[in-house]
Protein backbone atom coordinates (compact mmCIF):
# COMPACT_ATOMS: atom_id res chain seq x y z
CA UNK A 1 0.00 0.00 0.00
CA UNK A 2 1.60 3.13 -1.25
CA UNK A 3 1.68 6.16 1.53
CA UNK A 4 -0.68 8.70 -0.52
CA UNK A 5 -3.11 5.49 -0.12
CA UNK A 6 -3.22 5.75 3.12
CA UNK A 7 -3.09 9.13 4.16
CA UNK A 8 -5.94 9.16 1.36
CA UNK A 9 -7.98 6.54 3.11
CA UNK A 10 -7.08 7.35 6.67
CA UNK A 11 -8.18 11.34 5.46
CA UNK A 12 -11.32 10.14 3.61
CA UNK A 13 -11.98 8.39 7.09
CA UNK A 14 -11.80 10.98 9.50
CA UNK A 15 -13.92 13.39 7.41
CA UNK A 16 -16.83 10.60 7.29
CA UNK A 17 -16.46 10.40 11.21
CA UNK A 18 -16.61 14.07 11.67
CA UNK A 19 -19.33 14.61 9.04
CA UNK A 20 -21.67 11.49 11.21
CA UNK A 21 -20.90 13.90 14.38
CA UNK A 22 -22.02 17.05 12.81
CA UNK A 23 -25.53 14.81 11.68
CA UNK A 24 -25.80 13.93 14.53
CA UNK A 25 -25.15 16.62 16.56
CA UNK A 26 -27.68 18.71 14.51
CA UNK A 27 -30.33 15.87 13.85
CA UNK A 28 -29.40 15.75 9.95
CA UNK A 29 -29.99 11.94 9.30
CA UNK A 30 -28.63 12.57 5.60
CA UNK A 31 -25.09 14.03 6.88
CA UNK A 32 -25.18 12.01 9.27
CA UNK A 33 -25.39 8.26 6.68
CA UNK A 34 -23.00 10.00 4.60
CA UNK A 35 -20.45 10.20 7.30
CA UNK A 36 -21.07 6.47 7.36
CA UNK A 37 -20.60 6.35 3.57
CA UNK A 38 -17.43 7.69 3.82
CA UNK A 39 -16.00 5.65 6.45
CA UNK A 40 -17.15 2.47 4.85
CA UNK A 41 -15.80 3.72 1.60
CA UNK A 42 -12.36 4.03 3.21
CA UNK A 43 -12.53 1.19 5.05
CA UNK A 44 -13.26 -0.64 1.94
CA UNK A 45 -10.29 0.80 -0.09
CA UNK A 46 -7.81 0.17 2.64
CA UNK A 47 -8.95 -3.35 2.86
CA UNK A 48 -8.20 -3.85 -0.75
CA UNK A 49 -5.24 -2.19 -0.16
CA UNK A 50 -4.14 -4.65 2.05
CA UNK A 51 -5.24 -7.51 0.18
CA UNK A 52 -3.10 -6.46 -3.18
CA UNK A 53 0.02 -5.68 -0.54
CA UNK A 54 -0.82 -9.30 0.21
CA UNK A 55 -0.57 -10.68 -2.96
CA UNK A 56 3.01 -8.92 -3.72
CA UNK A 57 4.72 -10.64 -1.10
């Protein structure tokens, strides 16, 4: 997994978290389940980050 990966999917993560907060924080159910987007999203892309870093062993 190349850094910019990472920092990409580690940055892409924190935003989702801190967008949920906001949604939830001001009762906006749609922020809110795209924060959740996000962080699946990222968790998604590191995980097939991982798997190809895997594979090149």
């Amino acid at each position: 997994m190349g850094f910019d990966e990472k920092i990409g999917n580690a940055t892409e993560n924190t935003a989702g978290k801190v967008k949920e907060g906001v949604g939830r924080a001001t009762d906006n159910e749609r922020l809110e389940a795209e924060g959740r987007n996000d962080q699946a999203s990222a968790n998604i892309k590191q995980a097939g980050e991982k798997i190809k870093d895997a594979f090149k062993s």
